[in-house]
Protein backbone atom coordinates (compact mmCIF):
# COMPACT_ATOMS: atom_id res chain seq x y z
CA UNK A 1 51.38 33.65 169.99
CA UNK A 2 50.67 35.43 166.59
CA UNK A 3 53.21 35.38 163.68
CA UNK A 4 53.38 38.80 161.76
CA UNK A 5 55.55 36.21 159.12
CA UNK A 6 52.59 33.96 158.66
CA UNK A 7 49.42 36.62 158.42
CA UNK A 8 46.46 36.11 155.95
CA UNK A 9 47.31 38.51 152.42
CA UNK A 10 43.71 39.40 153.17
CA UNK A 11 44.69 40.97 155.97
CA UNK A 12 44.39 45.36 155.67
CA UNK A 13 47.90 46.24 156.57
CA UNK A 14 48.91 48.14 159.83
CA UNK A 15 49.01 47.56 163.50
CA UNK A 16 46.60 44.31 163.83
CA UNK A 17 46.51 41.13 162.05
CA UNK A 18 44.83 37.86 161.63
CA UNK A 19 47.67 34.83 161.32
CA UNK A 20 46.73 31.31 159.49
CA UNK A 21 46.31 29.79 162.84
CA UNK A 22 42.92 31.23 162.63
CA UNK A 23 40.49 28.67 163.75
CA UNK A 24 37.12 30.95 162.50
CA UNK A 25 35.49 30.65 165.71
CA UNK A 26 33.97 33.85 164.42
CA UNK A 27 34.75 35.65 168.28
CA UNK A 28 37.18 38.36 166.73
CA UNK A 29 33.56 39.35 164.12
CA UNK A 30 31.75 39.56 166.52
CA UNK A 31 33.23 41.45 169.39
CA UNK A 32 34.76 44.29 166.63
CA UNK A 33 32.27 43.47 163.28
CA UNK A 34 33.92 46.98 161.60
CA UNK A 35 37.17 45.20 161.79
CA UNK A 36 37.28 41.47 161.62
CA UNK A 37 35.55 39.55 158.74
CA UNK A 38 34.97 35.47 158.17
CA UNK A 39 36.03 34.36 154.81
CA UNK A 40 33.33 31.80 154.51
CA UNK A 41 35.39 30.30 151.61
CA UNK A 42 38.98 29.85 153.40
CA UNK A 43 37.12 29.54 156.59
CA UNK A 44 38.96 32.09 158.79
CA UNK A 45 39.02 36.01 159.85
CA UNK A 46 40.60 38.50 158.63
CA UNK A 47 41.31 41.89 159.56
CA UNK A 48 39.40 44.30 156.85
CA UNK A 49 39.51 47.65 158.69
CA UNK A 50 42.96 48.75 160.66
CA UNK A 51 41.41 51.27 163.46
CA UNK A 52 41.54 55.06 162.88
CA UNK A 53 40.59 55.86 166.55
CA UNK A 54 41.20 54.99 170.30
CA UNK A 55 37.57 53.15 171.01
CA UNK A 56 38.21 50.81 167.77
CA UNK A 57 41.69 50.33 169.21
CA UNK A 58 40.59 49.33 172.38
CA UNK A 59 37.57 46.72 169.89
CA UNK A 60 40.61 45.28 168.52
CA UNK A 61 42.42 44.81 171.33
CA UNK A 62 39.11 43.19 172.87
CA UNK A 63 39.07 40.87 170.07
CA UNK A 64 42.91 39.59 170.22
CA UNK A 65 42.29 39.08 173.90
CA UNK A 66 39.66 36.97 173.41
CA UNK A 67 40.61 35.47 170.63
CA UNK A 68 41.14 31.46 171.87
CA UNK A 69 43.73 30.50 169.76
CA UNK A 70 45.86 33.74 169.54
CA UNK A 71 45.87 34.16 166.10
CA UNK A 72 45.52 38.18 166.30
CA UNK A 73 48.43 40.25 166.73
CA UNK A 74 49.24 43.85 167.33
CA UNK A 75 52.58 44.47 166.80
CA UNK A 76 52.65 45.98 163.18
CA UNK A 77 53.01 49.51 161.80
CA UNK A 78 50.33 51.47 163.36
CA UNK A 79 48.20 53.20 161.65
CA UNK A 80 47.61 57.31 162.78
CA UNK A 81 44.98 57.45 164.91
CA UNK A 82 42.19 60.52 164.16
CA UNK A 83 41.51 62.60 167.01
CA UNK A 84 38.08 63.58 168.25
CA UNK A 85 37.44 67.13 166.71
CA UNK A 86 37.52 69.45 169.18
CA UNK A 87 34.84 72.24 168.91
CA UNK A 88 35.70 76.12 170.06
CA UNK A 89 32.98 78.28 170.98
């Protein structure tokens, strides 16, 4: 289970994070690249982007599901989310 007390500083702040039991399997950059980067020097993820809409908050969430460790979480301050613009003819 992820620890919101034990997060990467790397980490953008907001809804998701990466913890330090981050194993860099690399699943969480691939499945949402926007999002999730490897820091080839630590050798773990890191959350870079927090998501601004509904699809990258569904990415996310893709990632932390398959993340095999379960070092994403979810349960920070979210960020607003930016609707869709909405055209009128």
């Amino acid at each position: 289970m992820p620890n919101r007390k034990n997060i990467w500083p790397k980490n953008a702040k907001g809804q998701f994070y990466v913890d330090r039991t981050c194993i860099g399997c690399n699943q969480c950059c691939t499945t949402a690249p926007r999002h999730f980067q490897m820091d080839e020097v630590e050798g773990h993820s890191c959350l870079v982007k927090q998501p601004t809409s509904p699809a990258e908050v569904r990415r996310c969430q893709e990632a932390m599901k398959g993340c095999p460790v379960q070092a994403i979480g979810e349960d920070g301050a979210p960020v607003p989310l930016v609707s869709p613009a909405i055209r009128v003819a």
